[in-house]
Protein backbone atom coordinates (compact mmCIF):
# COMPACT_ATOMS: atom_id res chain seq x y z
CA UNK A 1 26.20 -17.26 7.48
CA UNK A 2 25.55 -15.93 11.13
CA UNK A 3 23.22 -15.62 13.12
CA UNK A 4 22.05 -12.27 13.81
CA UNK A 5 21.67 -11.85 17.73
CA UNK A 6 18.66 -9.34 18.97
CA UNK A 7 17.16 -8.85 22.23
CA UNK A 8 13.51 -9.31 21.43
CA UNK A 9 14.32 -12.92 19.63
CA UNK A 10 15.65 -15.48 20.91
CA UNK A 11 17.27 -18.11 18.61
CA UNK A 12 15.32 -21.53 17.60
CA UNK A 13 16.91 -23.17 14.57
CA UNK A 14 19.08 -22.87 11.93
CA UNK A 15 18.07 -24.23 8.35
CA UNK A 16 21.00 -23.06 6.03
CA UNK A 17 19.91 -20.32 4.79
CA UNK A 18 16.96 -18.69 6.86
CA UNK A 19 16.19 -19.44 11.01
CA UNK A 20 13.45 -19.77 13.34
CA UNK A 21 13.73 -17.12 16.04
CA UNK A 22 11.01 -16.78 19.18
CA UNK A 23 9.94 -13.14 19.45
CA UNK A 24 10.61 -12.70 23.76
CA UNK A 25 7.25 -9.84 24.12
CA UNK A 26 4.70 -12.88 22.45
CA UNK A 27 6.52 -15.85 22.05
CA UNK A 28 5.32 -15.67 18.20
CA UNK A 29 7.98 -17.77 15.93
CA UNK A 30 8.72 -16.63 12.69
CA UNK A 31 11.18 -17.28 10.18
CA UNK A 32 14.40 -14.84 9.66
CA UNK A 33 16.72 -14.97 5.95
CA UNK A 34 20.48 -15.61 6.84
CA UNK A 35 21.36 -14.34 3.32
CA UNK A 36 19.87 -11.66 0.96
CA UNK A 37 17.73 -12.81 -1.65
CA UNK A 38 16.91 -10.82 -5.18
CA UNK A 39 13.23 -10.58 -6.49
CA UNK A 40 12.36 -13.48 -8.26
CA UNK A 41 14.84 -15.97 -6.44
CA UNK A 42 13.66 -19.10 -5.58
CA UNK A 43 14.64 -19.57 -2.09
CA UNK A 44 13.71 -22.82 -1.22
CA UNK A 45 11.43 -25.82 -2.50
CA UNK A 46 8.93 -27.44 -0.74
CA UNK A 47 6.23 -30.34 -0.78
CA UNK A 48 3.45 -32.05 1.20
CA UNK A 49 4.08 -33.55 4.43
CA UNK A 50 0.43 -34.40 5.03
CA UNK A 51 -2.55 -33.11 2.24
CA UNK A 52 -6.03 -32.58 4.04
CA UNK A 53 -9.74 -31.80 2.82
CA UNK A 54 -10.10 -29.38 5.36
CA UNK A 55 -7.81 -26.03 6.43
CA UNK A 56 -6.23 -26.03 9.55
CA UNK A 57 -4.37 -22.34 10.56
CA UNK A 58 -0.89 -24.34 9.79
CA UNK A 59 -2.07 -25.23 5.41
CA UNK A 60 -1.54 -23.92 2.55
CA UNK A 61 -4.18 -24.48 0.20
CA UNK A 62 -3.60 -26.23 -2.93
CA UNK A 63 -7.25 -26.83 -3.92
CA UNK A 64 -10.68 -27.12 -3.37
CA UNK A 65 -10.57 -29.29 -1.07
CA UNK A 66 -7.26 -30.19 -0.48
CA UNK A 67 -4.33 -28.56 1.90
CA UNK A 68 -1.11 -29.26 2.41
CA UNK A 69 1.40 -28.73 5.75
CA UNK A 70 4.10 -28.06 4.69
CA UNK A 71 7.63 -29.75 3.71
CA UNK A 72 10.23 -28.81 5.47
CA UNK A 73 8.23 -27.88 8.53
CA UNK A 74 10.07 -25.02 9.46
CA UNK A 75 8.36 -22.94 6.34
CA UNK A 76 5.00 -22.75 8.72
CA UNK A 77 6.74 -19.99 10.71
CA UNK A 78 6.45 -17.73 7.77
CA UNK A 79 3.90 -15.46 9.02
CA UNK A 80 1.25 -13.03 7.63
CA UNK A 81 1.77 -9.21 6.16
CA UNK A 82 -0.22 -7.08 4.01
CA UNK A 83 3.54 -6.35 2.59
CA UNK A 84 4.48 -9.76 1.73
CA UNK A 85 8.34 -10.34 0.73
CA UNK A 86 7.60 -14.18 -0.45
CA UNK A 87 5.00 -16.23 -2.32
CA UNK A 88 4.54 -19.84 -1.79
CA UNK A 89 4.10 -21.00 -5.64
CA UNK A 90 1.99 -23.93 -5.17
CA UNK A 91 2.30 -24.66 -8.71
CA UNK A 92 5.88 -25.54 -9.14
CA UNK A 93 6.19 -26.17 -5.06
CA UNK A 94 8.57 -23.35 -4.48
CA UNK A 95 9.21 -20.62 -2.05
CA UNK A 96 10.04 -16.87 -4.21
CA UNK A 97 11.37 -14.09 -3.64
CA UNK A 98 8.86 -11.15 -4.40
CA UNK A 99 11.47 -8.22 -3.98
CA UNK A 100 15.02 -7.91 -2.23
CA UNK A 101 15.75 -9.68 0.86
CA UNK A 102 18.25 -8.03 3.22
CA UNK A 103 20.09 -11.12 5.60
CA UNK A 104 18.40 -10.62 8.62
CA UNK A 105 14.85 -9.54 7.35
CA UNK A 106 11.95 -11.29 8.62
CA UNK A 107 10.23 -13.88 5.36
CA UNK A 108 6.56 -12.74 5.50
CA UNK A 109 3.93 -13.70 3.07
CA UNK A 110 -0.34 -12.71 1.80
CA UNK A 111 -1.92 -15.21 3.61
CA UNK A 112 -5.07 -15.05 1.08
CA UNK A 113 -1.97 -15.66 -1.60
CA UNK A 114 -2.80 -19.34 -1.41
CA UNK A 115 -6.04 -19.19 0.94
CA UNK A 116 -9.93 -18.83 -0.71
CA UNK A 117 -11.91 -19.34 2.89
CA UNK A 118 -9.61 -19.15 5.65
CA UNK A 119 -11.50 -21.02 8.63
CA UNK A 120 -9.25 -18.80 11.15
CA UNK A 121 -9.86 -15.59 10.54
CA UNK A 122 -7.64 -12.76 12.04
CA UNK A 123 -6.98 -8.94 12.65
CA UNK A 124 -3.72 -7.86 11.15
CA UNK A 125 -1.17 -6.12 12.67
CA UNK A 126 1.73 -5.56 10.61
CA UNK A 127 2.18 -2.39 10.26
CA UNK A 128 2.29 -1.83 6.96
CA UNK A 129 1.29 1.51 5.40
CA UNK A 130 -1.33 -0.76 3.11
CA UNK A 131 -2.48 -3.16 6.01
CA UNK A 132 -5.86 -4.70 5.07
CA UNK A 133 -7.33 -4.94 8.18
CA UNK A 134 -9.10 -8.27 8.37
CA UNK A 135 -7.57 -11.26 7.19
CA UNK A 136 -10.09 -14.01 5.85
CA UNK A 137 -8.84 -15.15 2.16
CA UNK A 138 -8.94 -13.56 -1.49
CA UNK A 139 -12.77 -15.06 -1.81
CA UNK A 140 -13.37 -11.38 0.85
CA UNK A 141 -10.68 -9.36 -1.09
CA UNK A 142 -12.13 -6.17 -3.32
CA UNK A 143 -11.28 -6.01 -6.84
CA UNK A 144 -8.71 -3.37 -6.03
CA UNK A 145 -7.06 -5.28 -3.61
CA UNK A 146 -7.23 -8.37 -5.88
CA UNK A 147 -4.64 -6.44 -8.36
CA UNK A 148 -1.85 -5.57 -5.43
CA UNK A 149 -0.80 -8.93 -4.70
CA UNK A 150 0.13 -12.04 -6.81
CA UNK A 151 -2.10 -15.38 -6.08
CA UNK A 152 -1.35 -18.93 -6.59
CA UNK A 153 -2.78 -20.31 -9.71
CA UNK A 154 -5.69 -22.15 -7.76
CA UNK A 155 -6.82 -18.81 -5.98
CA UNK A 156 -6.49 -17.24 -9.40
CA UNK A 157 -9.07 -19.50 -10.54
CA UNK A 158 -11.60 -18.86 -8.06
CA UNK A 159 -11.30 -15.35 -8.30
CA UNK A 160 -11.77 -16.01 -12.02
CA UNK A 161 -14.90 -18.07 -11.19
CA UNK A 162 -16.15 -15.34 -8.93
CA UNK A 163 -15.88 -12.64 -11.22
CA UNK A 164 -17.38 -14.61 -14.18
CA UNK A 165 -20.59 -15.16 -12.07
CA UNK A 166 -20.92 -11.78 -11.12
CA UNK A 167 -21.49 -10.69 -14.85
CA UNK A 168 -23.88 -13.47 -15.43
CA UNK A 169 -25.92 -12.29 -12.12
C-alpha cells in the first residue's frame, strides 16, 4: 500500500489499510482507503473507547441514551455524505462496505445512519446529486428518504416506534 500524494491533502497517519489526510483549503481531516474494498466487505472492527448518555459531534449512537467514541480513534475522521460509501454496524461493531471502494477514495458515511437527535446540527455540502440539505438525524428524515439509506438496528427501531404512533394518532 502507498500513499497517494495530492496537493489539497496533506498526509496525517497511516492505519494499514485506510489514512488520515488534512484537507490544506479547511484543515477538515478525513479518512482516505489505501486499498479497494467490494460492497459488503467488512473493513474494519471497532468498539467503545468511552460510552456516554449524552451525544457529543465525535459519537456514534448506540442507544437511547448511550454513545460511544469510537475504537480505534482514527474512525472519527469518517465524515458525513448524503452518498455514503460505509455504514458503521453498531450491531456486530463493524465498519462495511456499502458499494466498491476505489484505493484512494475518501470513506464517507449517513450521519443519521446511527444518529436519532443529533445535538449538532449541520448544512451539508457534499455534493452529491441527492444531498439532503440539513443534517439533524433519521428522527427529521421523510418516509422517502427513510427507504434510501440503511440504519443501524437501534435507529431502525425508533423509526419503527415513530411510525407505529403515527397510525395510532
Amino acid at each position: 500500500m502507498h500513499t497517494v500524494i495530492s496537493p489539497a491533502y496533506n498526509f496525517i497517519s497511516n492505519h494499514r489499510f485506510a489514512e488520515v489526510r488534512q484537507k490544506v483549503s479547511n484543515d477538515q481531516n478525513a479518512l482516505f482507503a489505501l486499498q479497494p474494498f467490494q460492497s459488503g466487505d467488512v473493513i474494519a472492527d471497532f468498539s467503545a473507547g468511552t460510552i456516554a448518555a449524552e451525544p457529543t459531534y465525535l459519537t456514534v449512537q448506540l442507544g437511547v441514551r448511550k454513545h460511544i467514541t469510537l475504537q480505534p480513534a482514527f474512525l472519527q475522521y469518517i465524515n458525513h455524505s448524503c452518498n455514503p460509501n460505509v455504514f458503521f454496524n453498531t450491531t456486530t461493531m463493524q465498519l462495511v462496505a456499502l458499494k466498491l471502494i476505489q484505493e484512494g477514495e475518501e470513506l464517507v458515511f449517513f450521519y443519521p445512519s446511527t444518529e436519532w437527535r443529533m445535538t449538532q446540527s449541520f448544512n451539508c455540502y457534499c455534493g452529491s446529486n441527492c444531498c439532503i440539505g440539513k443534517i439533524r438525524g433519521a428522527f427529521y428524515l421523510s418516509k422517502d428518504l427513510q427507504e434510501k439509506y440503511r440504519f443501524s438496528d437501534f435507529i431502525q427501531q425508533q423509526l419503527a416506534k415513530k411510525a407505529a404512533r403515527r397510525k395510532v394518532a
